[in-house]
Protein backbone atom coordinates (compact mmCIF):
# COMPACT_ATOMS: atom_id res chain seq x y z
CA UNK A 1 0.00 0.00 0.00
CA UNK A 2 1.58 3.26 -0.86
CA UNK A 3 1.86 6.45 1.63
CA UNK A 4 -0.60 9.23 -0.04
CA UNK A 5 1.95 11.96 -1.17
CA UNK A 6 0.06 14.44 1.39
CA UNK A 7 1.44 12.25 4.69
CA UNK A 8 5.06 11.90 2.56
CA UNK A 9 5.14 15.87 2.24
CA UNK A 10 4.56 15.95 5.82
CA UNK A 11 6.91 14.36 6.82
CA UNK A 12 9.52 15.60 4.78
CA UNK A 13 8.37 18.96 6.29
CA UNK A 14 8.85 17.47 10.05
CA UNK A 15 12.29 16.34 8.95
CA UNK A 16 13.57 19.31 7.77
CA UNK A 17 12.12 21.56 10.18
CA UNK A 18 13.32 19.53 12.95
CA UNK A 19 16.95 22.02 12.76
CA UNK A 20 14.74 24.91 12.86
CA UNK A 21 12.84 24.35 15.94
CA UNK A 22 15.85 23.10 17.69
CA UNK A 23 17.63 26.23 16.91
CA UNK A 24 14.10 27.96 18.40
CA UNK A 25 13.81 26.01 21.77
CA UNK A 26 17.77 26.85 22.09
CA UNK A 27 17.11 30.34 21.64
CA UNK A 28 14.50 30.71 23.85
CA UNK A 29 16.28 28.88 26.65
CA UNK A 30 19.37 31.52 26.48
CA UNK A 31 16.69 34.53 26.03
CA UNK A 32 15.11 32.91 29.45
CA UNK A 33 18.65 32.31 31.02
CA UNK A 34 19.01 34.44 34.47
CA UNK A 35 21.27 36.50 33.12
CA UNK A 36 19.05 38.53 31.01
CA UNK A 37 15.85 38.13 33.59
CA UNK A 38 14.43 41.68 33.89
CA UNK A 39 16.35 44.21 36.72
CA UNK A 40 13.69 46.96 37.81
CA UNK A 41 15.87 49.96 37.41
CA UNK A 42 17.34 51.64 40.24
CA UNK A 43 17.48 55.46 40.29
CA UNK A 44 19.90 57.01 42.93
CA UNK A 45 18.29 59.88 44.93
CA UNK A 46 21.21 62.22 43.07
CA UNK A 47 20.36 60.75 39.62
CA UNK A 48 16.18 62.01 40.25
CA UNK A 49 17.68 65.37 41.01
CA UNK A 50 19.64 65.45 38.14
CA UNK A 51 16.50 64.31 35.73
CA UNK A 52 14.28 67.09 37.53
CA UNK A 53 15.08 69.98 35.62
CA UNK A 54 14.33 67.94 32.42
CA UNK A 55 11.75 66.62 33.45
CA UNK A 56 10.31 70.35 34.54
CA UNK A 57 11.04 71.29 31.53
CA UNK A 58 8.99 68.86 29.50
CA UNK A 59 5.84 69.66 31.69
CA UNK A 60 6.32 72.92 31.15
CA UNK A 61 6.90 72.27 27.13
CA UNK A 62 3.44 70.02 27.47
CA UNK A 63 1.59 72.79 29.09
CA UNK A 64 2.11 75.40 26.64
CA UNK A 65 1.78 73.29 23.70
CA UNK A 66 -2.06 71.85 25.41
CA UNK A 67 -2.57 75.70 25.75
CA UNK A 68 -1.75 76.60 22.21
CA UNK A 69 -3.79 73.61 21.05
CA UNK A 70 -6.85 75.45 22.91
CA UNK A 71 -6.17 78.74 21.67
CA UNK A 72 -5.94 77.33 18.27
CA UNK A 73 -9.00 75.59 18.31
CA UNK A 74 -11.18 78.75 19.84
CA UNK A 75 -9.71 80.35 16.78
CA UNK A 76 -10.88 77.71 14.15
CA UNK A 77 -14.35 78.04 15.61
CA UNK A 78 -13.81 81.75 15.18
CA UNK A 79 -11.27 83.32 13.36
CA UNK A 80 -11.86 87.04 13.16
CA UNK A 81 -11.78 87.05 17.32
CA UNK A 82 -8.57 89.18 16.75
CA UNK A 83 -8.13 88.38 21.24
CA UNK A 84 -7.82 85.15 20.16
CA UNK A 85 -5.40 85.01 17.31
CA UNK A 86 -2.97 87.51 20.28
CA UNK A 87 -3.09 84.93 22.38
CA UNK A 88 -2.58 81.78 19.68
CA UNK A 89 0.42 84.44 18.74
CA UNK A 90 1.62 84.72 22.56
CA UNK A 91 1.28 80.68 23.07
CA UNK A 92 3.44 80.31 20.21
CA UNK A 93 6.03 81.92 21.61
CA UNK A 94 5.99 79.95 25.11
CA UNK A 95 5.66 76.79 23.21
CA UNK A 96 9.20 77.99 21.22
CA UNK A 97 10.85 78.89 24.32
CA UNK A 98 9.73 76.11 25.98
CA UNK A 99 11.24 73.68 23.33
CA UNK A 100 14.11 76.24 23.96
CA UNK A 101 14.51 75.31 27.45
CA UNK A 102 14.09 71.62 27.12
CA UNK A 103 16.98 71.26 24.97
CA UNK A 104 18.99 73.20 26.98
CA UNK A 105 18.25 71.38 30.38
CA UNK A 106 19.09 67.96 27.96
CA UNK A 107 22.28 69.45 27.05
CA UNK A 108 23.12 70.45 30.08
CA UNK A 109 22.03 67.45 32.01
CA UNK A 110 23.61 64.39 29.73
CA UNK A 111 24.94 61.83 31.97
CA UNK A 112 28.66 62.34 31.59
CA UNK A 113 28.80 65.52 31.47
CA UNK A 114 31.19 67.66 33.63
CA UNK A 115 30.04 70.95 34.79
C-alpha cells in the first residue's frame, strides 16, 4: 500500500524543520537564562535630582503646547476674534521657548557631562 503523497510531504516537512525548531527552543532557553531576567531599574536619589530639571522642563513644554492647542481651536471656531489670534500668537512663543529650554536642560544634564 503506498503512503498518499500528502502524509510523505509531511513528513519531509517534520524532517527538515526539525533544525529549525531546535535552533528555536535553544534560543528561547538563552533569552530565558538568568542572566538577562528583567532588573527593575534603580534610580539614585542624586540621579532624580539630576532628571528634575528635564523633566520640569517637558511639563512645562506640554503645558504650553495643550494651551496653544486650545487657543488654536477657539480660533478655528472663530477666526476674526482678533483676542484670540494675540493669544494663539503669545502661546506660540511659550511653546518655542519652551522647546528652547528643554533642549537646553538635555544638554546640560547628559549623563557624563562635567560641569
Amino acid at each position: 500500500a503506498a503512503i498518499p503523497p500528502l502524509v510523505e510531504e509531511r513528513k519531509a516537512v517534520a524532517v527538515a524543520s526539525a533544525p529549525l525548531l531546535d535552533s528555536v527552543e535553544h534560543l528561547r532557553n538563552f533569552a530565558l537564562s538568568p542572566e538577562f531576567a528583567p532588573v527593575p531599574a534603580r534610580i539614585s536619589a542624586e540621579g532624580k535630582q539630576a532628571q528634575e530639571c528635564v523633566v520640569v522642563a517637558g511639563k512645562n513644554l506640554t503645558a504650553s503646547s495643550i494651551k496653544m492647542l486650545t487657543f488654536s481651536r477657539s480660533l478655528a471656531l472663530n477666526p476674526n476674534d482678533a483676542n484670540n489670534m494675540q493669544l494663539l500668537i503669545t502661546q506660540a512663543k511659550a511653546v518655542s521657548n519652551s522647546v528652547r529650554d528643554l533642549l537646553d536642560q538635555v544638554k546640560q544634564n547628559v549623563p557624563g557631562q562635567k560641569h
